[in-house]
PDB file of N, CA and C in Angstrom:
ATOM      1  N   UNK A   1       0.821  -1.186   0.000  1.00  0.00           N
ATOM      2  CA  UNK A   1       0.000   0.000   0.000  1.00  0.00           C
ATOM      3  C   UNK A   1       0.870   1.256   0.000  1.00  0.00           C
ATOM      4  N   UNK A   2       1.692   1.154   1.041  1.00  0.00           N
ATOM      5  CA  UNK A   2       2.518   2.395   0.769  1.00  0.00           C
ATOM      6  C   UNK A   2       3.074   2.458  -0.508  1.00  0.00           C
ATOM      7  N   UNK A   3       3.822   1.895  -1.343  1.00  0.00           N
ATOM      8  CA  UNK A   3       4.376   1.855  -2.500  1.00  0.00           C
ATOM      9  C   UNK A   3       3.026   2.823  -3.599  1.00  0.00           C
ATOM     10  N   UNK A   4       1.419   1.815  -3.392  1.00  0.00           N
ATOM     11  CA  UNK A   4       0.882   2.313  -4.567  1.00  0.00           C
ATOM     12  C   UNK A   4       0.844   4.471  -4.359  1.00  0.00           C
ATOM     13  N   UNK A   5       0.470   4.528  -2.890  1.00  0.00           N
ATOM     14  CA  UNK A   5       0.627   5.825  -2.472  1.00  0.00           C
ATOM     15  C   UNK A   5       1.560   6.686  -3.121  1.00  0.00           C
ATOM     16  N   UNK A   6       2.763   6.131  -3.541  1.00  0.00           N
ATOM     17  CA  UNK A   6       3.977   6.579  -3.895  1.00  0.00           C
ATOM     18  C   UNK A   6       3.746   7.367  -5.166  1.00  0.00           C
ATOM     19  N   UNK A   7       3.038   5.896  -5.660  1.00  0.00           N
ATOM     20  CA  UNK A   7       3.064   5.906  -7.526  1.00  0.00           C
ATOM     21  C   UNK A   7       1.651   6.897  -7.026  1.00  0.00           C
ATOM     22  N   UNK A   8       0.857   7.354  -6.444  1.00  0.00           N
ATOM     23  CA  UNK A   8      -0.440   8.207  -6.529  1.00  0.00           C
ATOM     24  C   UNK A   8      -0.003   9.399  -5.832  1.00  0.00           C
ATOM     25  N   UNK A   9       1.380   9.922  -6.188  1.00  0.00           N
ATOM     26  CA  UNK A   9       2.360  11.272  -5.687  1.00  0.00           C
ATOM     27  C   UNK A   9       2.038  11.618  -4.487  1.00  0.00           C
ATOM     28  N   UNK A  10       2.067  10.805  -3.472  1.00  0.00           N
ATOM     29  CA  UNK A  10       2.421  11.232  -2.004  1.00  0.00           C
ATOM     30  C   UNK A  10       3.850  10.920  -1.700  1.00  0.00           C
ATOM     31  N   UNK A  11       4.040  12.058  -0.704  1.00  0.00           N
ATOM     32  CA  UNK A  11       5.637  11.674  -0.735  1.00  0.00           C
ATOM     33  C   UNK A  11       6.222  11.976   0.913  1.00  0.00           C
ATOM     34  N   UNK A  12       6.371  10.734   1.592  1.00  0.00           N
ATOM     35  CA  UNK A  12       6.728  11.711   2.887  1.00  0.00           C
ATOM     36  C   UNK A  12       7.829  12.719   3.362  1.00  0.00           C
ATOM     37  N   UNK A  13       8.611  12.384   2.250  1.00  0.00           N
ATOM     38  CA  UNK A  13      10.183  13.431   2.102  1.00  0.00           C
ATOM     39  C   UNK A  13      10.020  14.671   2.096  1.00  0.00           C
ATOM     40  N   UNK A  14       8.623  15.510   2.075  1.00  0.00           N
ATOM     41  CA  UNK A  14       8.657  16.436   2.000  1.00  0.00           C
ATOM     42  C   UNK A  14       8.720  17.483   2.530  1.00  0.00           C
ATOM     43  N   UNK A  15       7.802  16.896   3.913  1.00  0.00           N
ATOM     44  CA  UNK A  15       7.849  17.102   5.939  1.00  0.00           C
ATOM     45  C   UNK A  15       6.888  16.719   6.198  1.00  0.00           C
ATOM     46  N   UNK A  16       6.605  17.360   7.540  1.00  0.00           N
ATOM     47  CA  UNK A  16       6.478  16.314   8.589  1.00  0.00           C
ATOM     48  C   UNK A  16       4.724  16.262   8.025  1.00  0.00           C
ATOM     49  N   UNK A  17       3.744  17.318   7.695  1.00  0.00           N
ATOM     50  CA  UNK A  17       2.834  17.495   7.153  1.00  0.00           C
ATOM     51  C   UNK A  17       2.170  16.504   5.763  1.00  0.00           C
ATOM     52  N   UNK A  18       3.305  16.241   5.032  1.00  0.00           N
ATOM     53  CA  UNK A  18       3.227  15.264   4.178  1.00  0.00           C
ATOM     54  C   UNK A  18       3.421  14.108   4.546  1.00  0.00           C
ATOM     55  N   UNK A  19       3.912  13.620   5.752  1.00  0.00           N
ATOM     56  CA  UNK A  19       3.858  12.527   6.142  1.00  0.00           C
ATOM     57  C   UNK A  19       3.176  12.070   6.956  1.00  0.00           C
ATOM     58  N   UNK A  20       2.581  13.249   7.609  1.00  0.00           N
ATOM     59  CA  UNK A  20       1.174  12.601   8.419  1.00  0.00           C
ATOM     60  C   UNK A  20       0.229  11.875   7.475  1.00  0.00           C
ATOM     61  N   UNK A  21      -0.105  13.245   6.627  1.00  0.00           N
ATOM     62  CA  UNK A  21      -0.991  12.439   5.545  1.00  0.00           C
ATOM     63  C   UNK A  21      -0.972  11.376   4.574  1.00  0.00           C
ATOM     64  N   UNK A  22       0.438  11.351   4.809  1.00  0.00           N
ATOM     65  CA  UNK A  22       0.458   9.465   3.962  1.00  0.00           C
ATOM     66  C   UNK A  22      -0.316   8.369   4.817  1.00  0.00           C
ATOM     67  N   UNK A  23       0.652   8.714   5.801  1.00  0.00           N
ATOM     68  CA  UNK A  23       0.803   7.431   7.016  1.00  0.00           C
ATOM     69  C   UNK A  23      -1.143   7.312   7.033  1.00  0.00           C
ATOM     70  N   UNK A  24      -1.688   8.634   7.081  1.00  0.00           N
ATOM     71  CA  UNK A  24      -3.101   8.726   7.694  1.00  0.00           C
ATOM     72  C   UNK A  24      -3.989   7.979   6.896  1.00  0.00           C
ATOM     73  N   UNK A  25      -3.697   8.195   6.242  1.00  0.00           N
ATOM     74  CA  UNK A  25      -4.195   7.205   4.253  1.00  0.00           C
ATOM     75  C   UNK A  25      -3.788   5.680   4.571  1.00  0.00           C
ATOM     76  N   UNK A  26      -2.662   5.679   4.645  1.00  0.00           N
ATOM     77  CA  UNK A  26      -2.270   4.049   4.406  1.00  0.00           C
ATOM     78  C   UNK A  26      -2.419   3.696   5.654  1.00  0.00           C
ATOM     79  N   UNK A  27      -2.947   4.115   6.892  1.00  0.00           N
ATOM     80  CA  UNK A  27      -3.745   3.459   7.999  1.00  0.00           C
ATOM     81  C   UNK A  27      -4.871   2.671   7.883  1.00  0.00           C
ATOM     82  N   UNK A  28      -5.796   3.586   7.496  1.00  0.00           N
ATOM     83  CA  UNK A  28      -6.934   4.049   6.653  1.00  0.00           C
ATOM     84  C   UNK A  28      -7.673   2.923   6.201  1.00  0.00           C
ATOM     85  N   UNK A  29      -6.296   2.602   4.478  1.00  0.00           N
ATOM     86  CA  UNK A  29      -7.075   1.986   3.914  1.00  0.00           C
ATOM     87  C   UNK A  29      -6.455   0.324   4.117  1.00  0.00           C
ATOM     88  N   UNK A  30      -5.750   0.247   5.105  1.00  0.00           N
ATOM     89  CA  UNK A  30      -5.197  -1.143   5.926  1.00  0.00           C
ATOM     90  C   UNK A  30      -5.885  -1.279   6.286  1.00  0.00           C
ATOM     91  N   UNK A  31      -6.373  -0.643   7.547  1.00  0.00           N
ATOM     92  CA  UNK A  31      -7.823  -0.981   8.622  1.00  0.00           C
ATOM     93  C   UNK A  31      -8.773  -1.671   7.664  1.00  0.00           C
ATOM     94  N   UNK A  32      -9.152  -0.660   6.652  1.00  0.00           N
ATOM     95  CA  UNK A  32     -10.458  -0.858   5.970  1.00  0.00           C
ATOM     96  C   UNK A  32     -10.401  -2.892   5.361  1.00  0.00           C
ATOM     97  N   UNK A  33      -8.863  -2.717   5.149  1.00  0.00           N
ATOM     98  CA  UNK A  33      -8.611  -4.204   4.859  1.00  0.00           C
ATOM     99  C   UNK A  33      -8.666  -5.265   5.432  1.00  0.00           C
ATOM    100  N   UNK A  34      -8.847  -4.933   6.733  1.00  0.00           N
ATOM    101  CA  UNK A  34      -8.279  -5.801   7.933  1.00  0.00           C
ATOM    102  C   UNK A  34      -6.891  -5.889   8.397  1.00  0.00           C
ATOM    103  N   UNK A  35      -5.977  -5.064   8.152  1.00  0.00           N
ATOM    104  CA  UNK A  35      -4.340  -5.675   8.124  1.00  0.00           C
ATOM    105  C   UNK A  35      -4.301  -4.829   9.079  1.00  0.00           C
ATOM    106  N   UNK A  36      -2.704  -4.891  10.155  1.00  0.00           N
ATOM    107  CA  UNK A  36      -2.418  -3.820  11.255  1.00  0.00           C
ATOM    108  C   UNK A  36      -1.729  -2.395  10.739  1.00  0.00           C
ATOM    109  N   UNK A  37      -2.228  -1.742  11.699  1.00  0.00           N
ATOM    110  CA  UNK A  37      -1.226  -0.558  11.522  1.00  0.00           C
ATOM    111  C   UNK A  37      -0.043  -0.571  11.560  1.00  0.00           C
ATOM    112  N   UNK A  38       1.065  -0.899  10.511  1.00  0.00           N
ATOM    113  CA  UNK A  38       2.277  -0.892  10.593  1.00  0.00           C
ATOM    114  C   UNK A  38       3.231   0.045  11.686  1.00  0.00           C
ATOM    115  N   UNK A  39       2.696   1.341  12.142  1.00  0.00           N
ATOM    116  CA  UNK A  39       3.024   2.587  12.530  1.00  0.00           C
ATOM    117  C   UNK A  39       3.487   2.066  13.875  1.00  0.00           C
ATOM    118  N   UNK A  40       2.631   0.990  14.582  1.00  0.00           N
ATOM    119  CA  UNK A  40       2.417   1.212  16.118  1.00  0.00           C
ATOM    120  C   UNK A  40       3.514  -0.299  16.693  1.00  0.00           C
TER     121      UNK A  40
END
């Protein structure tokens, strides 16, 4: 998931703002999957 994020121009390199909102997304749409939050 993170990868497709990548290729759909999110980028967390950019700061800290851009990387909330990745991470917040690819929480998101894990949960929605059933899979864990990688983060924690």
């Amino acid at each position: 998931m993170h990868g497709v994020l990548h290729l759909l121009g999110f980028d967390h390199e950019l700061g800290q703002a851009e990387q909330d909102e990745m991470e917040h997304f690819e929480i998101e749409i894990l949960v929605g999957l059933n899979l864990p939050n990688p983060y924690v």
